[in-house]
C-alpha atoms as a PDB file:
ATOM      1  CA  UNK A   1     -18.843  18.968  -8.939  1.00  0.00           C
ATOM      2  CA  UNK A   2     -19.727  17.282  -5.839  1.00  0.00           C
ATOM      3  CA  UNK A   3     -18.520  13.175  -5.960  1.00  0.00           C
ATOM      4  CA  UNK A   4     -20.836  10.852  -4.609  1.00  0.00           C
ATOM      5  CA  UNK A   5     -20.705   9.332  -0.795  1.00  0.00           C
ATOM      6  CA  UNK A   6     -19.962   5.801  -2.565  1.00  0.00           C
ATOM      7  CA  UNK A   7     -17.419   6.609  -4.527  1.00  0.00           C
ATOM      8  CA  UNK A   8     -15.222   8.179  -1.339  1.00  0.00           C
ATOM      9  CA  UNK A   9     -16.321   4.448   0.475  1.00  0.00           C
ATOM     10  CA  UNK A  10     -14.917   3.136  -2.686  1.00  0.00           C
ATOM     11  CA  UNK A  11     -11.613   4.820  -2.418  1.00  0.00           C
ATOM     12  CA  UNK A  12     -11.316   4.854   1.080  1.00  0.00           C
ATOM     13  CA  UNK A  13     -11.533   0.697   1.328  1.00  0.00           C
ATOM     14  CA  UNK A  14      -9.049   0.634  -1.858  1.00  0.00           C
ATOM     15  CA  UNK A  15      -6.417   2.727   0.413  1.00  0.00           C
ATOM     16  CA  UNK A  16      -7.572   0.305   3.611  1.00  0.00           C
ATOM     17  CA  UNK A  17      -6.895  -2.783   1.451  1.00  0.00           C
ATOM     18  CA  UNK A  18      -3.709  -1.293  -0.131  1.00  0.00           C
ATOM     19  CA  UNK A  19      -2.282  -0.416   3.257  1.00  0.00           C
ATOM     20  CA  UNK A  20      -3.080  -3.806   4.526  1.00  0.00           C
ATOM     21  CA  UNK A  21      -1.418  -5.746   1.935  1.00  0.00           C
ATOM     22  CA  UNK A  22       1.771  -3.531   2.427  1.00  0.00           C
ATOM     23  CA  UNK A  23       1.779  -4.305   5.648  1.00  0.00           C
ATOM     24  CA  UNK A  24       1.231  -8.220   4.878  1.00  0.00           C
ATOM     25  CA  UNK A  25       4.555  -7.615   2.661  1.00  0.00           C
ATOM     26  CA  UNK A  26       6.409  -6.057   5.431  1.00  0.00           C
ATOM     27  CA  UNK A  27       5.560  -9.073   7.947  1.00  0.00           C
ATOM     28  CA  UNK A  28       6.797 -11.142   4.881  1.00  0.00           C
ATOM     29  CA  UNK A  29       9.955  -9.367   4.586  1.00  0.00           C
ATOM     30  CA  UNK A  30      10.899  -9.060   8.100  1.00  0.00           C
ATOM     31  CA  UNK A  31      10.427 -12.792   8.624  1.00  0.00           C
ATOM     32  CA  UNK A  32      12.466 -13.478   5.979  1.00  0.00           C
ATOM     33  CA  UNK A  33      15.114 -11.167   7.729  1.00  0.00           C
ATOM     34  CA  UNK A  34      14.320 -13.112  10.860  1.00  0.00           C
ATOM     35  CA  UNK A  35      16.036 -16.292   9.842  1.00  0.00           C
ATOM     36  CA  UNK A  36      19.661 -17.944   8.947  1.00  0.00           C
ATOM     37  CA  UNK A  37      19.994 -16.601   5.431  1.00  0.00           C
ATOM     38  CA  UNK A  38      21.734 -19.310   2.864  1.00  0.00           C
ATOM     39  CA  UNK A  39      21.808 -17.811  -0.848  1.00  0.00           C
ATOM     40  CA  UNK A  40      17.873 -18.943  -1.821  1.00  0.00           C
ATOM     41  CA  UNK A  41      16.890 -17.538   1.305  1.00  0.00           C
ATOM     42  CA  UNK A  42      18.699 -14.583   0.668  1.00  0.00           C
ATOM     43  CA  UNK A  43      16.828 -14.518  -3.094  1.00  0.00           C
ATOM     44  CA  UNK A  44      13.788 -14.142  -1.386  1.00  0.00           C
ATOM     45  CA  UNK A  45      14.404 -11.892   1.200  1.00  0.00           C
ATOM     46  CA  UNK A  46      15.602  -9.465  -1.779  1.00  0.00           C
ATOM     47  CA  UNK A  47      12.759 -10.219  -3.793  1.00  0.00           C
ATOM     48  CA  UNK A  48      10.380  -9.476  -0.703  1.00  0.00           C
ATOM     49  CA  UNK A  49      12.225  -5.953  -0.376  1.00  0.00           C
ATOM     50  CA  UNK A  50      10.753  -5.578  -3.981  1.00  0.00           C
ATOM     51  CA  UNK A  51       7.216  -6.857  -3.008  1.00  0.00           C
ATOM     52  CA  UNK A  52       7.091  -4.817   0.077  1.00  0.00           C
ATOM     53  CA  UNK A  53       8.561  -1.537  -1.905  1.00  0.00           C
ATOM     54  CA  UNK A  54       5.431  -2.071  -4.932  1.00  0.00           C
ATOM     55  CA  UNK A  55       2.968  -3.015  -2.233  1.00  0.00           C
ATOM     56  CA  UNK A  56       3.810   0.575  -0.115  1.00  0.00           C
ATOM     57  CA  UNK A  57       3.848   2.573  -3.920  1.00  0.00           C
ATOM     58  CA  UNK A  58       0.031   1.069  -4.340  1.00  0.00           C
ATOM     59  CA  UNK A  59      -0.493   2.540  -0.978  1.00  0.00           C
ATOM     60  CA  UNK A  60       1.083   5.726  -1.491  1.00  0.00           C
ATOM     61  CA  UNK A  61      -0.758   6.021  -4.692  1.00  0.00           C
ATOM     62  CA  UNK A  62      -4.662   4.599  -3.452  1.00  0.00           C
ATOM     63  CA  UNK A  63      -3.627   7.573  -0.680  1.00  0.00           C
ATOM     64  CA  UNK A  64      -2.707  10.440  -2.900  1.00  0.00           C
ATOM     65  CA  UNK A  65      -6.095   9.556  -5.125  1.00  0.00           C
ATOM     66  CA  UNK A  66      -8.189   9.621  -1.926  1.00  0.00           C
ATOM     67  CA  UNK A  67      -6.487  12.989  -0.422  1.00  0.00           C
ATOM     68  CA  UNK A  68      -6.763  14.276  -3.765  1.00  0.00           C
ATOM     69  CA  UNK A  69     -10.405  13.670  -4.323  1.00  0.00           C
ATOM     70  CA  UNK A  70     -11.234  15.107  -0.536  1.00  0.00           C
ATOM     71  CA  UNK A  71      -9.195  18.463  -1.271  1.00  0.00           C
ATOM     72  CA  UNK A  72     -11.554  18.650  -4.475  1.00  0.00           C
ATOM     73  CA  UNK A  73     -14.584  17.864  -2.577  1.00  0.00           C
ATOM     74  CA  UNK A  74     -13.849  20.181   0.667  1.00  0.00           C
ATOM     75  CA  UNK A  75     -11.558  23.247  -0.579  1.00  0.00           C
ATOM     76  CA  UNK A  76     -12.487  22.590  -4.159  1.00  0.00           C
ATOM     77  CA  UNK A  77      -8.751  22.371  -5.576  1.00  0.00           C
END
């Protein structure tokens, strides 16, 4: 079953956006890393290790569904 030219635009610009916010969460991180650390600091560096880390999964993820629908579409498996 063939899918649509739309729907691969779809899930090619949800991989796009989800690799562009995990890269917003790494700039986030690192300048957090980039500074004198007291302890709140240091809270948010952390928590912007966990940001990044859930921001690169939703990547990973938008990715595998997009690979996933090509292989169907051009091998179809």
């Amino acid at each position: 079953m063939a899918i649509d030219q739309a729907k691969f635009d779809e899930m090619q610009a949800k991989y796009k956006a989800a690799v562009d916010a995990w890269v917003e969460a790494i700039r986030r991180e690192e300048a957090l890393a980039s500074v004198c650390h007291d302890e709140a600091k240091l809270d948010a560096w952390e928590n912007a290790s966990f940001l990044e880390e859930a921001a690169r999964n939703k990547a990973k993820t938008a990715k595998c569904d997009y690979e996933a629908a090509l292989r169907q579409e051009l091998f179809n498996f």
